[in-house]
N, C-alpha and C. Protein backbone atom coordinates (compact mmCIF):
# COMPACT_ATOMS: atom_id res chain seq x y z
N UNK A 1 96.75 113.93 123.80
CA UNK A 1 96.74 114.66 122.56
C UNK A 1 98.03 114.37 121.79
N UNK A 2 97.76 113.92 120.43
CA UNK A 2 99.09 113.84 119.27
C UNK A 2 99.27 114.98 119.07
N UNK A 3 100.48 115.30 118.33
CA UNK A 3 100.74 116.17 117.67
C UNK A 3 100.59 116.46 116.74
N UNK A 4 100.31 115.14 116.02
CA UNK A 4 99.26 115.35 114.25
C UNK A 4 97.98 115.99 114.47
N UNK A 5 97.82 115.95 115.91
CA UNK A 5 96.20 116.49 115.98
C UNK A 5 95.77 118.09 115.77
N UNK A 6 97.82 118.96 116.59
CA UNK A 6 98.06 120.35 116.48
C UNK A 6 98.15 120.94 115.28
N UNK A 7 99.20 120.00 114.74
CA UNK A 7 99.79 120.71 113.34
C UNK A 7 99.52 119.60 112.43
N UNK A 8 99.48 119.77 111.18
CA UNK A 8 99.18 119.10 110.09
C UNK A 8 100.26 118.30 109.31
N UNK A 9 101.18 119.16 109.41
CA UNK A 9 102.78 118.75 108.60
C UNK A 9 103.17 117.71 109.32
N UNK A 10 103.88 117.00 108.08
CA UNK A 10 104.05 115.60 108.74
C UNK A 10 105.54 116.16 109.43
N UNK A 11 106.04 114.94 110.00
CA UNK A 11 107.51 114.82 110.75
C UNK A 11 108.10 113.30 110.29
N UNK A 12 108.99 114.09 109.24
CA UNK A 12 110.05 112.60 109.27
C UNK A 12 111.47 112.86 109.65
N UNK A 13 111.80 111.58 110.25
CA UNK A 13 113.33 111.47 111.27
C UNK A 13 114.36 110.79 109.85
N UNK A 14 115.23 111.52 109.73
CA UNK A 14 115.84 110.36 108.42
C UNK A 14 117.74 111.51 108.98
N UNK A 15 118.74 110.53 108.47
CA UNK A 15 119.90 110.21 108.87
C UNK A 15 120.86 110.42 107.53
N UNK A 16 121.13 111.41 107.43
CA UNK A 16 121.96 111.55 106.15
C UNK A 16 123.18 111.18 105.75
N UNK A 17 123.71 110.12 104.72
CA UNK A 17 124.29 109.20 103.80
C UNK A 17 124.54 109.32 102.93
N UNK A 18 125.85 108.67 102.21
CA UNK A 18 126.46 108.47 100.98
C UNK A 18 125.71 107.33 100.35
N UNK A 19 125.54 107.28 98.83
CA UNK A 19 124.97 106.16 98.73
C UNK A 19 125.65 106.16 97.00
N UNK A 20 125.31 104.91 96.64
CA UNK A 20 126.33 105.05 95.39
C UNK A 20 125.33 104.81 93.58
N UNK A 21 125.48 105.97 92.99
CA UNK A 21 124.19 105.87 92.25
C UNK A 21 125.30 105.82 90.75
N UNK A 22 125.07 104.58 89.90
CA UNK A 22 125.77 104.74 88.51
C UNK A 22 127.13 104.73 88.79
N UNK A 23 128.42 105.68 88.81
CA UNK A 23 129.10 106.07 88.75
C UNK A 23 129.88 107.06 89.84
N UNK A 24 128.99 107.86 90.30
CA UNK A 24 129.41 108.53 91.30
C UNK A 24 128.60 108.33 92.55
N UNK A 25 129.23 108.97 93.56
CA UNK A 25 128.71 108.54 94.95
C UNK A 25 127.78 110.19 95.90
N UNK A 26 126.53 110.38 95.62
CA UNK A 26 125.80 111.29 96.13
C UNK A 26 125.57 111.05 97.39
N UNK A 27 124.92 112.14 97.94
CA UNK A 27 124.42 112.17 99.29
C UNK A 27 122.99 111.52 99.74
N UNK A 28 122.21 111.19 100.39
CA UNK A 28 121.43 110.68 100.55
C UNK A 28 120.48 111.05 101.91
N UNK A 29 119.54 110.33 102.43
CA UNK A 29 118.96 110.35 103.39
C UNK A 29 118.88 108.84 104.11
N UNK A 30 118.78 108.10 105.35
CA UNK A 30 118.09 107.03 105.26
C UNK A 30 117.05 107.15 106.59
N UNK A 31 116.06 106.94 105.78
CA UNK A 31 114.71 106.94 107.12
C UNK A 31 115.11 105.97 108.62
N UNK A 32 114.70 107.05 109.36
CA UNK A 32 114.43 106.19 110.77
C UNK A 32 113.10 106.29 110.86
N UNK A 33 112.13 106.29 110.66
CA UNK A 33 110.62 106.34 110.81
C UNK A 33 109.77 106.50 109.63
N UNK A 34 109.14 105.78 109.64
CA UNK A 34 107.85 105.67 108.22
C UNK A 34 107.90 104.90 107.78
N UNK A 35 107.07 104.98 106.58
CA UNK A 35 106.85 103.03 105.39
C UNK A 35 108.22 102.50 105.49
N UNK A 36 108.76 103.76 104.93
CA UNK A 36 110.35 103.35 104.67
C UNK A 36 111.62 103.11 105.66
N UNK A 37 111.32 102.34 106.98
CA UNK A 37 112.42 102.66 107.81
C UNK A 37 113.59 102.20 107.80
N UNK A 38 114.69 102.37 108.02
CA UNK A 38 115.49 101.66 107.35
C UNK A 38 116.44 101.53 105.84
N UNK A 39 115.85 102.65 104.88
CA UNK A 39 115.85 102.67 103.19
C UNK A 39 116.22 103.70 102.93
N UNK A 40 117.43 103.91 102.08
CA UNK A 40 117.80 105.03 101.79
C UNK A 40 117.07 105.64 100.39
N UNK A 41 116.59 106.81 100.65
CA UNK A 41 116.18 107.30 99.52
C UNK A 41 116.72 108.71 99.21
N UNK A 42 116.21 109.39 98.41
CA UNK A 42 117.19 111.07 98.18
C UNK A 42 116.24 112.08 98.55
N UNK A 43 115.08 111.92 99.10
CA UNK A 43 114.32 112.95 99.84
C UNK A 43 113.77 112.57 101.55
N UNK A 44 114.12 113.10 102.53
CA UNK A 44 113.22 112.92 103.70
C UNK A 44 111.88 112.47 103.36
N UNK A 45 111.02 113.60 102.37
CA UNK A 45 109.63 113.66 102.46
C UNK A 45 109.22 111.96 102.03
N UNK A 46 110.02 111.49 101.11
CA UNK A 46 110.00 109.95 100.48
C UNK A 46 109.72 109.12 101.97
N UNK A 47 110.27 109.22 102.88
CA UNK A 47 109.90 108.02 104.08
C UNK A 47 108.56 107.87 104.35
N UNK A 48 107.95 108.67 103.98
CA UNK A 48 105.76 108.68 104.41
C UNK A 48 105.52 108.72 103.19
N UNK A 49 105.93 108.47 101.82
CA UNK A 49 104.90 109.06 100.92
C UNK A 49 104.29 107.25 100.64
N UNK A 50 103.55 106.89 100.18
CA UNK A 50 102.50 105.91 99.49
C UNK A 50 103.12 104.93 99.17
N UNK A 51 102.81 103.49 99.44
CA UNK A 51 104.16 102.52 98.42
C UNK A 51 103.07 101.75 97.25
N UNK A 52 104.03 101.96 96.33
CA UNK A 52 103.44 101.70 95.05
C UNK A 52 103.33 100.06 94.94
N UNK A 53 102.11 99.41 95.28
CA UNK A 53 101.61 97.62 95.80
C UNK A 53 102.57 96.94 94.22
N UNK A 54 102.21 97.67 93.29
CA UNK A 54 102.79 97.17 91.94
C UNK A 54 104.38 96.35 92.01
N UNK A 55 104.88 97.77 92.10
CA UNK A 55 106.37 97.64 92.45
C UNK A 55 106.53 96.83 93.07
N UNK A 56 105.60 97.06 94.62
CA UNK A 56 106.33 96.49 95.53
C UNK A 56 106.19 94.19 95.22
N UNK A 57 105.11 94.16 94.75
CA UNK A 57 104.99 92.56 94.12
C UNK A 57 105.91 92.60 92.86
N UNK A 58 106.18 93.58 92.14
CA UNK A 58 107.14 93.01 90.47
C UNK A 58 108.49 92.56 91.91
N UNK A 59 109.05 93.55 92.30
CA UNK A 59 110.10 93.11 92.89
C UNK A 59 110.67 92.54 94.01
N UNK A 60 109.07 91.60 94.73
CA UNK A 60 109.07 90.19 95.63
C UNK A 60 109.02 89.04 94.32
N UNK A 61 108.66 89.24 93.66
CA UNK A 61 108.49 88.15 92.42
C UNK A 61 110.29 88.34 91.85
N UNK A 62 110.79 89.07 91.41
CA UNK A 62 112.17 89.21 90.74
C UNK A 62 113.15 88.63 92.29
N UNK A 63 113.27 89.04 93.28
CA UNK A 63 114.07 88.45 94.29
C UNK A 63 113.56 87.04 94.93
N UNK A 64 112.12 86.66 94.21
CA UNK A 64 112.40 84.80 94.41
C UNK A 64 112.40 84.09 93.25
N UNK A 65 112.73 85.06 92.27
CA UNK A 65 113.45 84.28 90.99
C UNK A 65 114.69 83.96 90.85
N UNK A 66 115.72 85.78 91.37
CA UNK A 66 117.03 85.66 91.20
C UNK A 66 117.69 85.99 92.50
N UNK A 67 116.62 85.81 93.72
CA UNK A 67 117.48 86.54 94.77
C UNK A 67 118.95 85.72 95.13
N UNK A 68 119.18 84.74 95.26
CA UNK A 68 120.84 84.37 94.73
C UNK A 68 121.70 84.93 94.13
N UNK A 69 121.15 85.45 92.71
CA UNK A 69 121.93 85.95 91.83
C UNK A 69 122.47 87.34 92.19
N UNK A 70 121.37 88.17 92.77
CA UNK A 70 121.36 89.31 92.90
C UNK A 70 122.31 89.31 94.33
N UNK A 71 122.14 88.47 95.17
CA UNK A 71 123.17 88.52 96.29
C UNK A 71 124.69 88.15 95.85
N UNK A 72 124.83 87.51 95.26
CA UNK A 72 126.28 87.09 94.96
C UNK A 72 127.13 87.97 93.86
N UNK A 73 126.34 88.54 93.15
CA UNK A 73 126.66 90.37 92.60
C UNK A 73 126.78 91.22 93.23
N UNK A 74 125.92 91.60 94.41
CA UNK A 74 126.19 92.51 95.24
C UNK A 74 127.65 92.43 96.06
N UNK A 75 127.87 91.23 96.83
CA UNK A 75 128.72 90.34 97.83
C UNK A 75 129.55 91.02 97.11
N UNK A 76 129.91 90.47 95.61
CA UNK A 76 131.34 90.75 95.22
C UNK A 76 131.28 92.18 94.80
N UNK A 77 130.34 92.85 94.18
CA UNK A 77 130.85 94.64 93.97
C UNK A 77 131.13 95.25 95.29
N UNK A 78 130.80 94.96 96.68
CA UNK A 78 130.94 95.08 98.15
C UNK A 78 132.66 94.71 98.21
N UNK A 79 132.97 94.12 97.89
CA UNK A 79 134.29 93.69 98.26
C UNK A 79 135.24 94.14 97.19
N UNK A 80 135.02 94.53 96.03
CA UNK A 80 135.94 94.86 94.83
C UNK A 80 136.17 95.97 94.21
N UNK A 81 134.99 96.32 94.17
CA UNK A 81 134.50 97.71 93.33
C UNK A 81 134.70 98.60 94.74
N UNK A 82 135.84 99.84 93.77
CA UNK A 82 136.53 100.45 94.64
C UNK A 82 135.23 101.32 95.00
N UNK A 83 134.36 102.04 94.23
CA UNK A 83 133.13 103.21 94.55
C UNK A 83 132.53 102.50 96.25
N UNK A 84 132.39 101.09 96.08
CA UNK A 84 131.35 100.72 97.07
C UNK A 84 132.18 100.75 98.18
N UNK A 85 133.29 99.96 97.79
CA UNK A 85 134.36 100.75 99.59
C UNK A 85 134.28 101.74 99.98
N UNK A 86 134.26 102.84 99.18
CA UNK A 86 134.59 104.23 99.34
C UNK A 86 133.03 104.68 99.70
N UNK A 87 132.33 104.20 99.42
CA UNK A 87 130.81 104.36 100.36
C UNK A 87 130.36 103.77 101.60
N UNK A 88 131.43 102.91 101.90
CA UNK A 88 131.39 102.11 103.39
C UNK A 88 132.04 102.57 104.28
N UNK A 89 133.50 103.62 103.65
CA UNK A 89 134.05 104.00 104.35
C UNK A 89 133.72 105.39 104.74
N UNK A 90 132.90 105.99 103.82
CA UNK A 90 131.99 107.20 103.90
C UNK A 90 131.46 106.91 105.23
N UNK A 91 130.08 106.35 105.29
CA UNK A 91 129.10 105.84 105.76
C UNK A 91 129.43 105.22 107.04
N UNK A 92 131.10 105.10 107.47
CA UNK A 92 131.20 104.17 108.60
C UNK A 92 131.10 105.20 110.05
N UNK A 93 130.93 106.38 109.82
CA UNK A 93 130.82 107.09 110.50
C UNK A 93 129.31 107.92 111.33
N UNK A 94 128.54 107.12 110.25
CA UNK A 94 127.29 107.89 110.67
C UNK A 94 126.31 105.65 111.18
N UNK A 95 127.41 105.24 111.28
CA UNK A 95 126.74 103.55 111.42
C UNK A 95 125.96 104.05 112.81
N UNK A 96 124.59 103.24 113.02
CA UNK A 96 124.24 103.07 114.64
C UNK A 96 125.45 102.21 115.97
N UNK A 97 125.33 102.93 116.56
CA UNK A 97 126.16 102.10 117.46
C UNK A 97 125.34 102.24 119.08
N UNK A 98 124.87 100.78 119.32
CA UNK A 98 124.31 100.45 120.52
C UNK A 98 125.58 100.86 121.83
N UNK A 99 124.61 101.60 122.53
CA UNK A 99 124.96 102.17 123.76
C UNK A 99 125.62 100.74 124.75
N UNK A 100 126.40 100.95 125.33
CA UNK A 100 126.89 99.61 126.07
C UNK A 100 127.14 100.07 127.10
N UNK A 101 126.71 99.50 128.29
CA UNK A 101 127.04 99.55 130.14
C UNK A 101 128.65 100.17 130.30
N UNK A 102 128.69 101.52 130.87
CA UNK A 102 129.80 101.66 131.24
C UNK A 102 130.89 100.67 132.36
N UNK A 103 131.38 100.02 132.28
CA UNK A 103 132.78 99.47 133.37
C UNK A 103 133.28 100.71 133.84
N UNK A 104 133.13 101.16 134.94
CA UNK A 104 134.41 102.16 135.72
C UNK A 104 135.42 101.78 135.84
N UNK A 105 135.35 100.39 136.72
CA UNK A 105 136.01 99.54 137.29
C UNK A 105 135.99 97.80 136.19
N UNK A 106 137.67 97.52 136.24
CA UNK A 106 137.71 96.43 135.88
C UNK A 106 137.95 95.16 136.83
N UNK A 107 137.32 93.99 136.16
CA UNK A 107 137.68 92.86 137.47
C UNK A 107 138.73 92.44 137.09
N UNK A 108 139.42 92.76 136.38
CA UNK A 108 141.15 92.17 136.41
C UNK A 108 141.30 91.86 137.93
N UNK A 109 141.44 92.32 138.95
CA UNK A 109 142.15 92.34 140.09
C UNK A 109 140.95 92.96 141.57
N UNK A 110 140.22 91.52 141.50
CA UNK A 110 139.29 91.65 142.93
C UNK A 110 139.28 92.24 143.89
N UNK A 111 140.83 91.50 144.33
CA UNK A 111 141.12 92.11 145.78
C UNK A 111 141.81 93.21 145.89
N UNK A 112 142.28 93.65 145.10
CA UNK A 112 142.86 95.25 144.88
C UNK A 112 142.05 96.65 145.46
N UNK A 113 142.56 97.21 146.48
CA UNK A 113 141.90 97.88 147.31
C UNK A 113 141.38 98.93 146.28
N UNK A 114 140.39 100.16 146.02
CA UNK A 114 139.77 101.04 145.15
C UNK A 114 139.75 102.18 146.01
């Protein structure tokens, strides 16, 4: 048995973020589950809602016209433009970070009794 089967209301998982809109730098959401995984948007409920086929072809057609252009604008407001630092440095705190094998013990020194 699902749980969509109990209750009706959906469940979205989303990760809350700075994100940088115009001028100033708001808060955000970014989905871990749904259409949208991965995408920051400004509502949870946005990660399940419908994707608009329109949109989504105008702007596969605009990024294999200018996707160059649009990367090498981004690249440099990423590195210059003080707002977008200040949203990386926001944001560096809520980054995923993969779990890694604890070492107790180091092999610096083999034969070193423990």
């Amino acid at each position: 048995m699902r749980i969509n089967e109990v209750d009706d209301t959906e469940i979205f998982e989303a990760r809350l973020v700075w994100r940088k809109m115009g001028k100033t730098v708001k808060r955000a959401v970014r989905c871990t589950s749904g259409r949208r995984k991965g995408r920051v948007v400004s509502k949870p409920s946005q990660c399940g809602a419908p994707i608009d086929f329109k949109k989504r072809l105008t702007l596969k057609k605009t990024k294999a016209r200018m996707g160059a252009r649009i990367a090498r604008k981004a690249r440099r407001a990423k590195k210059y433009n003080p707002l977008s630092r200040r949203v990386a440095s926001l944001n560096k705190s809520v980054r995923f970070k993969p779990k890694r094998k604890n070492k107790s013990t180091s092999n610096r020194f083999p034969n070193r009794k423990k």
